[in-house]
Protein backbone atom coordinates (compact mmCIF):
# COMPACT_ATOMS: atom_id res chain seq x y z
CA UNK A 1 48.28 32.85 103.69
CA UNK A 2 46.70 32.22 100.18
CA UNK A 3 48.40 35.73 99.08
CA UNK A 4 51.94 34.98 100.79
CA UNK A 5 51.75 31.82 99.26
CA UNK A 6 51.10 32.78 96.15
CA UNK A 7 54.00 35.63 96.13
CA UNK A 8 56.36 33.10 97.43
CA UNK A 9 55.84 30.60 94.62
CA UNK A 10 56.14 33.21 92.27
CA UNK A 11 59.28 34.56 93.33
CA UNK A 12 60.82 31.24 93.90
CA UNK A 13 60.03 30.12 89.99
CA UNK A 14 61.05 33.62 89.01
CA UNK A 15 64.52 32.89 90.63
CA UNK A 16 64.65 29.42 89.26
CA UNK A 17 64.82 30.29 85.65
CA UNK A 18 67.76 32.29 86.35
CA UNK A 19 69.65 29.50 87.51
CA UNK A 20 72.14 28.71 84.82
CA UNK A 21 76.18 28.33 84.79
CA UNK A 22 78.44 31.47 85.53
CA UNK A 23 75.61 33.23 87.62
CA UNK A 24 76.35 34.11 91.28
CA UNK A 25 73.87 33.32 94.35
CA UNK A 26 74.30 36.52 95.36
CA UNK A 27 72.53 37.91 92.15
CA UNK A 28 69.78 35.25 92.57
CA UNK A 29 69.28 36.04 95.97
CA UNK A 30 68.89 39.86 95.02
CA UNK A 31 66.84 39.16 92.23
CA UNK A 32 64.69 37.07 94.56
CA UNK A 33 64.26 40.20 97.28
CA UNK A 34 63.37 42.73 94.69
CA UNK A 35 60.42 40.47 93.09
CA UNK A 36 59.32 39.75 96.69
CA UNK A 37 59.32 43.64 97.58
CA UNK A 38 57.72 45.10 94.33
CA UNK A 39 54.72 42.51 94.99
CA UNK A 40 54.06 44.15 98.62
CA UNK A 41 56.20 41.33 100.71
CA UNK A 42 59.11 41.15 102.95
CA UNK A 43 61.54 38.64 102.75
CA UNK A 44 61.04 35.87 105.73
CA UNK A 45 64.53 34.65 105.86
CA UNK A 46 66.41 38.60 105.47
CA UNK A 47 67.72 39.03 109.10
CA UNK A 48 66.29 35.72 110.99
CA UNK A 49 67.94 34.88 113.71
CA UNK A 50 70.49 36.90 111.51
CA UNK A 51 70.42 35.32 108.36
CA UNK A 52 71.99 37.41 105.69
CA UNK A 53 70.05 36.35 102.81
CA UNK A 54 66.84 36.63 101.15
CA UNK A 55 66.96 32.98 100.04
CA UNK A 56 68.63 29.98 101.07
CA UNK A 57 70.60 28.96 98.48
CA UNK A 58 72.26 25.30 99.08
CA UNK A 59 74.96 23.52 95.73
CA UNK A 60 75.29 20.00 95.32
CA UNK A 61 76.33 18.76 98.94
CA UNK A 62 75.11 21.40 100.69
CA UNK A 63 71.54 20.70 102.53
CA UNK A 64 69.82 23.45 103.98
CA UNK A 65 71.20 27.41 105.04
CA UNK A 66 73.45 27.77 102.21
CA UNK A 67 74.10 31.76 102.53
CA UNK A 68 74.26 33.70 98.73
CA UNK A 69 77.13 35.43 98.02
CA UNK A 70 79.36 36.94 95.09
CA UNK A 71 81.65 33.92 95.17
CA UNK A 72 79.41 31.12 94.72
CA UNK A 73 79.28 30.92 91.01
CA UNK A 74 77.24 28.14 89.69
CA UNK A 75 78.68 25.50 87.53
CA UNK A 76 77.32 23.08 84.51
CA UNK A 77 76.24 19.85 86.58
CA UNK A 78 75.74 21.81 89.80
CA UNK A 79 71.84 21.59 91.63
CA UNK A 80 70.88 23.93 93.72
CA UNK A 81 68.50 24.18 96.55
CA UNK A 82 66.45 27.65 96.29
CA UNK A 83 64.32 28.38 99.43
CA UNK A 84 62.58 31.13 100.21
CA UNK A 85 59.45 32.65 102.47
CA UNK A 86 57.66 36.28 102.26
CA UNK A 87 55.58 37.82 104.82
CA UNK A 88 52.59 39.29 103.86
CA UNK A 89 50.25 41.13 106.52
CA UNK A 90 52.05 38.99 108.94
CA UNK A 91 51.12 35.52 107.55
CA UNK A 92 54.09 33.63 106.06
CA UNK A 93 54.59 31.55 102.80
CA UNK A 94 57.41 29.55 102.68
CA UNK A 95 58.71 26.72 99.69
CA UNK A 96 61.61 25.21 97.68
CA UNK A 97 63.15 23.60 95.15
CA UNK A 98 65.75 21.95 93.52
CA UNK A 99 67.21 23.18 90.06
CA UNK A 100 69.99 21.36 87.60
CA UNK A 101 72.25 23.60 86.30
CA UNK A 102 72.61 23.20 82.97
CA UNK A 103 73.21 18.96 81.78
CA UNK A 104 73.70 17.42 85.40
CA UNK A 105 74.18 13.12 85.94
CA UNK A 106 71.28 10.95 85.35
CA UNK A 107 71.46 9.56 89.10
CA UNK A 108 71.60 12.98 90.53
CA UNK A 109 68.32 13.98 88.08
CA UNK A 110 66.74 11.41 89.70
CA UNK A 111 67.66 12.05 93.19
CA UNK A 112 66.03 15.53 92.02
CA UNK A 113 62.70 13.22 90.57
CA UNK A 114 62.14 11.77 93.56
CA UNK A 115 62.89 13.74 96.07
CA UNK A 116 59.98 16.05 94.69
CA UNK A 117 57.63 12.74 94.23
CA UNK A 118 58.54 12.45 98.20
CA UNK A 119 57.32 16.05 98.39
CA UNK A 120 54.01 15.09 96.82
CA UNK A 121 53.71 12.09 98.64
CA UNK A 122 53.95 13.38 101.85
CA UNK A 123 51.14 16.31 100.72
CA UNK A 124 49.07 13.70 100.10
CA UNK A 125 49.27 12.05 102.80
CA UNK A 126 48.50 15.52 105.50
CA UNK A 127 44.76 15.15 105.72
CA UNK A 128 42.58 15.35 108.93
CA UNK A 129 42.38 12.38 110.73
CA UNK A 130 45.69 11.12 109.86
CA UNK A 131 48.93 11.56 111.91
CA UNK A 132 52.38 13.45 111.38
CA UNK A 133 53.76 9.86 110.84
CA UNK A 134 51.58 9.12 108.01
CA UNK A 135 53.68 12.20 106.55
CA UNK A 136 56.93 10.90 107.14
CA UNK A 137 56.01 7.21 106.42
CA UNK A 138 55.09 8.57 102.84
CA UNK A 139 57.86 10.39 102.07
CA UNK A 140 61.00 8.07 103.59
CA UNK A 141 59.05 5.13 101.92
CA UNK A 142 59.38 6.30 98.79
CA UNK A 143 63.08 7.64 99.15
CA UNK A 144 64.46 4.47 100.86
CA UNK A 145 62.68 2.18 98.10
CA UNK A 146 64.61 4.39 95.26
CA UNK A 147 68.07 3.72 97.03
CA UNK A 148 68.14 7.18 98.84
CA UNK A 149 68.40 8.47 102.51
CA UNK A 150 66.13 10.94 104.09
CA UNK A 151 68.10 13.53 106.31
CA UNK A 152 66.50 13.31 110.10
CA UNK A 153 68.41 16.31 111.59
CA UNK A 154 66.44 18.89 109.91
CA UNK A 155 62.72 19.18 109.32
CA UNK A 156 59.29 20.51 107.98
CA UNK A 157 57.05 22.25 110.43
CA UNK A 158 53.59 24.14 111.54
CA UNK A 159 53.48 27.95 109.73
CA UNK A 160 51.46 30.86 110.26
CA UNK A 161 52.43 34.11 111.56
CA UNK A 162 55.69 32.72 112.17
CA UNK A 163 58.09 31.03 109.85
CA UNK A 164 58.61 27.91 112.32
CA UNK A 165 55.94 26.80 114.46
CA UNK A 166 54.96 23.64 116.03
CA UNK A 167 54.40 20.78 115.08
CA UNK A 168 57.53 19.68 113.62
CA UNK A 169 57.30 17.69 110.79
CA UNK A 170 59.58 14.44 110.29
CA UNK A 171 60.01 13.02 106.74
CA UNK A 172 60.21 9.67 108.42
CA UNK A 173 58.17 7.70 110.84
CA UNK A 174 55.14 5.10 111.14
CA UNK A 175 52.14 5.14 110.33
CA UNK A 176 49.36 5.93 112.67
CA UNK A 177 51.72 7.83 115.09
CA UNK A 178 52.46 11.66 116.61
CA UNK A 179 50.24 14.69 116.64
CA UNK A 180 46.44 13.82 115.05
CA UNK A 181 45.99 16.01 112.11
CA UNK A 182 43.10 18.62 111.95
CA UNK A 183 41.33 20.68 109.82
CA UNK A 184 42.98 23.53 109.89
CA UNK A 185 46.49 23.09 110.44
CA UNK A 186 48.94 24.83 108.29
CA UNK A 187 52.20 22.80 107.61
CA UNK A 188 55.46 23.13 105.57
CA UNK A 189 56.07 19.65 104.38
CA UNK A 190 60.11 19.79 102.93
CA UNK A 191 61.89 16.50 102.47
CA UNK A 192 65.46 16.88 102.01
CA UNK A 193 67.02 13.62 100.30
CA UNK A 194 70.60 12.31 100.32
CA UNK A 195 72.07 10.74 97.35
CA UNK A 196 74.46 8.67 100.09
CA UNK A 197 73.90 8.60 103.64
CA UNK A 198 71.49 10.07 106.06
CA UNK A 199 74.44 11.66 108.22
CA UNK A 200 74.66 15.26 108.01
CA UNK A 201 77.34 18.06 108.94
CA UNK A 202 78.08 21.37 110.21
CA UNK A 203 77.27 23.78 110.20
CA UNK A 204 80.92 25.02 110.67
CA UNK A 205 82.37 28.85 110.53
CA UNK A 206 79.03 30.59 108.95
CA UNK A 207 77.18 29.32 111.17
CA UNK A 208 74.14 28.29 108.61
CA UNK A 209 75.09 25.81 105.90
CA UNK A 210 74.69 21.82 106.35
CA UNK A 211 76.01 19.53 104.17
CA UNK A 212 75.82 15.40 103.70
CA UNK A 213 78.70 13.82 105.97
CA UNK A 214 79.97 11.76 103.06
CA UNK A 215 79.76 14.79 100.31
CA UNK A 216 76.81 13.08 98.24
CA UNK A 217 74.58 15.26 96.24
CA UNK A 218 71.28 16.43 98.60
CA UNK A 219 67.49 17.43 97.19
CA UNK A 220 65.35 19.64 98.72
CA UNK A 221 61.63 20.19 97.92
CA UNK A 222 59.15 21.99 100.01
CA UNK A 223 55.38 23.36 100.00
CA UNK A 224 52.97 25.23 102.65
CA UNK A 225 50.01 23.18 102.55
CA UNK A 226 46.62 23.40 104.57
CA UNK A 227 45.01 20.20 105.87
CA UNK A 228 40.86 19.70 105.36
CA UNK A 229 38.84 17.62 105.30
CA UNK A 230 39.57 16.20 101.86
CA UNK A 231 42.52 17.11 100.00
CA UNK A 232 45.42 19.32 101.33
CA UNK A 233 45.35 23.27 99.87
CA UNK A 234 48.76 24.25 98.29
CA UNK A 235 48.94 27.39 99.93
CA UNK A 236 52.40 28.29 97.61
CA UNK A 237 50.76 27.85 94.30
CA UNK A 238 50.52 30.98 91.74
């Protein structure tokens, strides 16, 4: 996982340095497949559940499952979500981030700030002999204390040889409760943040893409971690 990991990083900063104004998802999302495939991977997300992208790549409003394509041109003051997951002798990697586009709003910067803090918090807080609400007590402490809502629809979850396996994994929640952590356990840990409210929608006629019911700005942040019996491995680092 160590070796997915590591390709999946890679290709998502690869892809994040592209992001600037006037470029098109699609191109991101084919620049993304052809790193992936020339370091011995295969795109996760190409063809799940019939998915028709290499990455997920989510603007502004948009959550999670935003599907690349030639008319999505980025804008000065977009952000956009890039996610992405390879395969790699059948064990999966699987991460994301957020990325201004060029000069975006100071409030929406720091919905990006601490949306990734969340990220870390959470991390920090998957270690054996805790529980998956010490996870999302971390991370939807932190969000709610800056002013911002965490999305409850959509989730992290267990990884392996499958993208999504179980547990799921809230980004809110109490302390002390759900599954007992263990040595062991592989987890994506991905808080997605609101700018407004919690509420979510869609997706509508594609299928895929969610966005924020009241058309606020969303973050997205995400890491495949293993838990020990000291400090969480970042399985998606280069």
């Amino acid at each position: 996982m160590r070796v997915a990991g590591r390709v999946s990083a890679k290709a998502l900063r690869k892809t994040g340095e592209l992001v600037r104004p006037g470029i098109s998802t699609f191109e991101l999302d084919r620049f993304a497949e052809n790193l992936i495939r020339m370091e011995g991977g295969v795109p996760a997300f190409l063809g799940y559940r019939g998915f028709k992208g290499s990455i997920c790549s989510s603007i502004n409003d948009q959550i999670v499952h935003g599907i690349p394509s030639h008319e999505v041109i980025l804008r000065e003051g977009d952000i956009i979500s890039i996610d992405l997951g390879v395969i790699i002798g059948g064990w999966v990697g699987d991460n994301a981030a957020t990325f201004a586009v060029g000069a975006i709003l100071p409030e929406t910067q720091r919905l990006l700030d601490v949306t990734k803090q969340c990220m870390w918090d959470g991390i920090d807080a998957a270690r054996a002999g805790n529980n998956l609400g010490d996870i999302g007590f971390a991370v939807q402490s932190l969000a709610e204390r800056c002013g911002f809502s965490v999305v409850r629809e959509y989730v992290g979850h267990g990884i392996g040889r499958a993208m999504h396996e179980d547990p799921n994994v809230p980004n809110f929640g109490n302390r002390g409760q759900g599954v007992k952590l263990r040595k062991g356990m592989v987890l994506a840990i991905e808080p997605m943040i609101n700018l407004g409210r919690c509420e979510t929608r869609g997706p509508y006629e594609d299928r895929w893409t969610v966005y924020t019911a009241d058309g606020s700005p969303s973050a997205h942040f995400e890491k495949t971690i293993a838990i020990t019996d000291g400090d969480p491995i970042i399985l998606t680092a280069e």
